[in-house]
C-alpha atoms as a PDB file:
ATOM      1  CA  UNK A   1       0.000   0.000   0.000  1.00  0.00           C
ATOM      2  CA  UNK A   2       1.234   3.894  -1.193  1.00  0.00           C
ATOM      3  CA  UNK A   3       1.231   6.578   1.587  1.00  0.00           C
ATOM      4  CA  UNK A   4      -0.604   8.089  -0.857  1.00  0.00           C
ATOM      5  CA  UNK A   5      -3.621   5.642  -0.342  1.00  0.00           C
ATOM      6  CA  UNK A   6      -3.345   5.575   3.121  1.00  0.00           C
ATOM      7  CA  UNK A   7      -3.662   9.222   3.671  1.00  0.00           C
ATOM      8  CA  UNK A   8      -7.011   8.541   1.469  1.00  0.00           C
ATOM      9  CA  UNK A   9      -8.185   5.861   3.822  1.00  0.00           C
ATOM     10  CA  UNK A  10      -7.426   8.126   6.702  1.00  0.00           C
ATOM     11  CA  UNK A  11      -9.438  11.038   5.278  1.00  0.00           C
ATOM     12  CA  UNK A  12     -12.491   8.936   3.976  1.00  0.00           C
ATOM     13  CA  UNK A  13     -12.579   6.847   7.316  1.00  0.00           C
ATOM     14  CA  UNK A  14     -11.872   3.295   5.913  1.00  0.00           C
ATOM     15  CA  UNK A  15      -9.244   1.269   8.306  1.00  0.00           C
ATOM     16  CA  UNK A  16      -6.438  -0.591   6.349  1.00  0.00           C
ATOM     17  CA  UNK A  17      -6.307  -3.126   9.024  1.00  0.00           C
ATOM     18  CA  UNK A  18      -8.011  -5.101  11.168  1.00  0.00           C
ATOM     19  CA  UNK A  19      -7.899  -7.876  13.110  1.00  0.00           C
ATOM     20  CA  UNK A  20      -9.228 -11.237  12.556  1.00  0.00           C
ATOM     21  CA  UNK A  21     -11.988 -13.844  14.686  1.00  0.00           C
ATOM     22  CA  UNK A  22      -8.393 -15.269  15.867  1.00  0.00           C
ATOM     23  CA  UNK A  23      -7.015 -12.132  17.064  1.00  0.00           C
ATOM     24  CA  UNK A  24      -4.579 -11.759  14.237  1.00  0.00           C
ATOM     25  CA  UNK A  25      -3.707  -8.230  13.000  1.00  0.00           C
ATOM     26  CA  UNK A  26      -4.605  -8.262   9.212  1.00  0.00           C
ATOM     27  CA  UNK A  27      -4.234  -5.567   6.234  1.00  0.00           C
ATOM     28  CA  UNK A  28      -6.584  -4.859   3.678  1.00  0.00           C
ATOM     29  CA  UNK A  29      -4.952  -4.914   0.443  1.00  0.00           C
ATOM     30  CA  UNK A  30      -4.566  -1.975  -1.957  1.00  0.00           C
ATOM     31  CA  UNK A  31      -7.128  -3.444  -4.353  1.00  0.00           C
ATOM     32  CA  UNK A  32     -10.109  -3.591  -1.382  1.00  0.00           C
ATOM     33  CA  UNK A  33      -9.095  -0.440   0.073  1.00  0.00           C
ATOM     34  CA  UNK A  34      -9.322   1.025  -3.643  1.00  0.00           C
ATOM     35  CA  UNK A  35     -12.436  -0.589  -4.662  1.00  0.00           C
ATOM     36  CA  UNK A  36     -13.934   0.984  -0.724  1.00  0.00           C
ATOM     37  CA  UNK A  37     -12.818   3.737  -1.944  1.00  0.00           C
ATOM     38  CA  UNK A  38     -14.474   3.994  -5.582  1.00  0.00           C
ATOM     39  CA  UNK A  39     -17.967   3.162  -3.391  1.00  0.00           C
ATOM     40  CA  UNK A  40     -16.958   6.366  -1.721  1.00  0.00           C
ATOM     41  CA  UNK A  41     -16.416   8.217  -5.267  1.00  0.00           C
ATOM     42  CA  UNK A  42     -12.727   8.563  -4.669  1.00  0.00           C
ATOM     43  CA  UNK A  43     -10.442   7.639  -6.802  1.00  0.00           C
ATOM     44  CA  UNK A  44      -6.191   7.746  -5.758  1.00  0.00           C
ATOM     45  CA  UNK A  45      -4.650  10.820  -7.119  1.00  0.00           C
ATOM     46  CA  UNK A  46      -7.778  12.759  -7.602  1.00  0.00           C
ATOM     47  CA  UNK A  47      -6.860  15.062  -4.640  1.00  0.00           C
ATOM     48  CA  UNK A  48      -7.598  18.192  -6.044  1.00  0.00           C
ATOM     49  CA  UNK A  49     -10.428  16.942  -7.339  1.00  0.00           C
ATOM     50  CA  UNK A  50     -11.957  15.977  -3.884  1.00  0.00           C
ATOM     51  CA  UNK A  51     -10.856  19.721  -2.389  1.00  0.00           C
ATOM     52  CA  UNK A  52     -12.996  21.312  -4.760  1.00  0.00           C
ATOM     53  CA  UNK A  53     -15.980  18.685  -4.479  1.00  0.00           C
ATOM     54  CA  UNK A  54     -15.988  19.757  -0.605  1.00  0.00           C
ATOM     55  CA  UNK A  55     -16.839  23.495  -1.594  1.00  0.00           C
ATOM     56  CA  UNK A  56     -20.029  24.370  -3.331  1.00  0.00           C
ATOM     57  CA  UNK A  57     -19.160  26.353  -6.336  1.00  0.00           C
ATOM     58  CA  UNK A  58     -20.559  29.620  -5.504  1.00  0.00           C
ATOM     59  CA  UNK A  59     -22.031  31.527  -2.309  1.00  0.00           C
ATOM     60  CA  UNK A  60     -23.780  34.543  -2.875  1.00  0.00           C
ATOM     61  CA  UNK A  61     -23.739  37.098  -0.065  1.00  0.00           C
ATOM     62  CA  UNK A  62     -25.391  40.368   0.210  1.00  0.00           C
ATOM     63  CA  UNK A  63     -23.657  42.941   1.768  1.00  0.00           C
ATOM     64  CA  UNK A  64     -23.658  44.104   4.543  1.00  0.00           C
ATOM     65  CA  UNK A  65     -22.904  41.133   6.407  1.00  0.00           C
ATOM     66  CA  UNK A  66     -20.596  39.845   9.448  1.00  0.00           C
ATOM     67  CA  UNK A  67     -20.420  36.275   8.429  1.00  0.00           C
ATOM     68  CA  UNK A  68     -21.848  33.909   6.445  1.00  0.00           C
ATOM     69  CA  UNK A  69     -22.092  29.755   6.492  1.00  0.00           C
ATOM     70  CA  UNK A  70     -20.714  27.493   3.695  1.00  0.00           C
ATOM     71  CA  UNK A  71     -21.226  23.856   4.315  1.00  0.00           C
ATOM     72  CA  UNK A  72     -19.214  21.512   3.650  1.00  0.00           C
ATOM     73  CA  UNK A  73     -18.481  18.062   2.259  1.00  0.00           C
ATOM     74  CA  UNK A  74     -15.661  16.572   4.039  1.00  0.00           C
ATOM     75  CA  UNK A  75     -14.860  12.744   5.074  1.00  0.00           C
ATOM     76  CA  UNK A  76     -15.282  11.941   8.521  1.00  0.00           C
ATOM     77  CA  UNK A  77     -12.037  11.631   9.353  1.00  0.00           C
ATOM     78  CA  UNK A  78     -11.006  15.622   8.810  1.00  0.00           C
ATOM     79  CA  UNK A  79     -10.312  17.471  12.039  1.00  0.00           C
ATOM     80  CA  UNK A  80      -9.457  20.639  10.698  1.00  0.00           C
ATOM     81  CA  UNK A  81      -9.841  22.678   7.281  1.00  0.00           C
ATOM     82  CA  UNK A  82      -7.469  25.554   5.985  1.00  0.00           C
ATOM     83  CA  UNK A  83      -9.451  27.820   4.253  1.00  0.00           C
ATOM     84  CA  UNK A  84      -8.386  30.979   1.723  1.00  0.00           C
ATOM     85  CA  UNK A  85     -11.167  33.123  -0.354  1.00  0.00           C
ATOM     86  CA  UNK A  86     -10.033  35.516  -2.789  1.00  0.00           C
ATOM     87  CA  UNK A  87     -12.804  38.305  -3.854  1.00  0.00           C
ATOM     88  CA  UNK A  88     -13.865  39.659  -7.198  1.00  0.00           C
ATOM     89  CA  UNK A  89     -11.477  42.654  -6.045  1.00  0.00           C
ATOM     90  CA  UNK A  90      -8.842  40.326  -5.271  1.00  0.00           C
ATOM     91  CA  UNK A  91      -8.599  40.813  -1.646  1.00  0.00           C
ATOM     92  CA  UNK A  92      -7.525  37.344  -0.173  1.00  0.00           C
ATOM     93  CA  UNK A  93      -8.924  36.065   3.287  1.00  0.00           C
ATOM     94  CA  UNK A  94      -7.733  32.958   5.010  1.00  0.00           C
ATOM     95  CA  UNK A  95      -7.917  31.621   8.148  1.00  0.00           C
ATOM     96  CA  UNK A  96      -8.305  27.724   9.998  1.00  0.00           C
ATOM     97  CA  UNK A  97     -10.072  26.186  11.916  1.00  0.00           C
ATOM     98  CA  UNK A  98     -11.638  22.831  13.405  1.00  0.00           C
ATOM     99  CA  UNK A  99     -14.550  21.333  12.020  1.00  0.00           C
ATOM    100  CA  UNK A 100     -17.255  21.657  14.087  1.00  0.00           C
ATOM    101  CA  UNK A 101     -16.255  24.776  15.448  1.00  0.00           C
ATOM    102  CA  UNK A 102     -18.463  27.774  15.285  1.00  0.00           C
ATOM    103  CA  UNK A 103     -15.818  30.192  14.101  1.00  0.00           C
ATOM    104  CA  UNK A 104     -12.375  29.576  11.653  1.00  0.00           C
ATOM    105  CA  UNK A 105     -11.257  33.187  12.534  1.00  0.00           C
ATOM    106  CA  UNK A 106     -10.057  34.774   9.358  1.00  0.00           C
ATOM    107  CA  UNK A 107      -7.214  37.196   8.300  1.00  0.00           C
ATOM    108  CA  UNK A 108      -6.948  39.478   5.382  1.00  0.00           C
ATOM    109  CA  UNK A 109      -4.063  39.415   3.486  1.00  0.00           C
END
């Protein structure tokens, strides 16, 4: 098994080992953890492609307003997002946070 997959498995929640009725520590092979994965919609490599799946493609906000939600679509398994926004005029905000959390807190850049 790649590091690569692994980090997938990690993110998606699927375990690349178990252990067995006899108490035997077993791991999944790259083809099951693969095919888990494809039931998932994931395919290895396609990591940019999952980041922008996680984000819908446009939130419309009128101004004036403090805040504003944006769900997301993230695997179980993620603890905390990095975030950065750039505006039609360019300004950049980014900021991090943990999921769950009421508030990333941002900064302008």
């Amino acid at each position: 098994m790649t590091d690569e997959l692994a980090r997938l498995c990690e993110r998606h929640g699927i375990a690349t080992s178990y252990f067995d009725a006899f108490g035997m520590r077993r791991e999944a092979s790259a083809r099951s953890l693969i095919a888990l994965l494809a039931e998932l919609g994931v395919q290895p490599g396609d990591d940019a492609q999952q980041a922008a799946r996680a984000l819908p493609a446009v939130v419309v906000v009128q101004l004036p307003v403090a805040g504003w939600p944006v769900r997301l679509r993230l695997a179980p398994s993620v603890r905390r997002v990095h975030w950065r926004i750039r505006d039609e005029r360019g300004t950049v905000l980014e900021g991090e946070g943990d999921v769950g959390a009421d508030e990333a807190a941002p900064r302008e850049r």
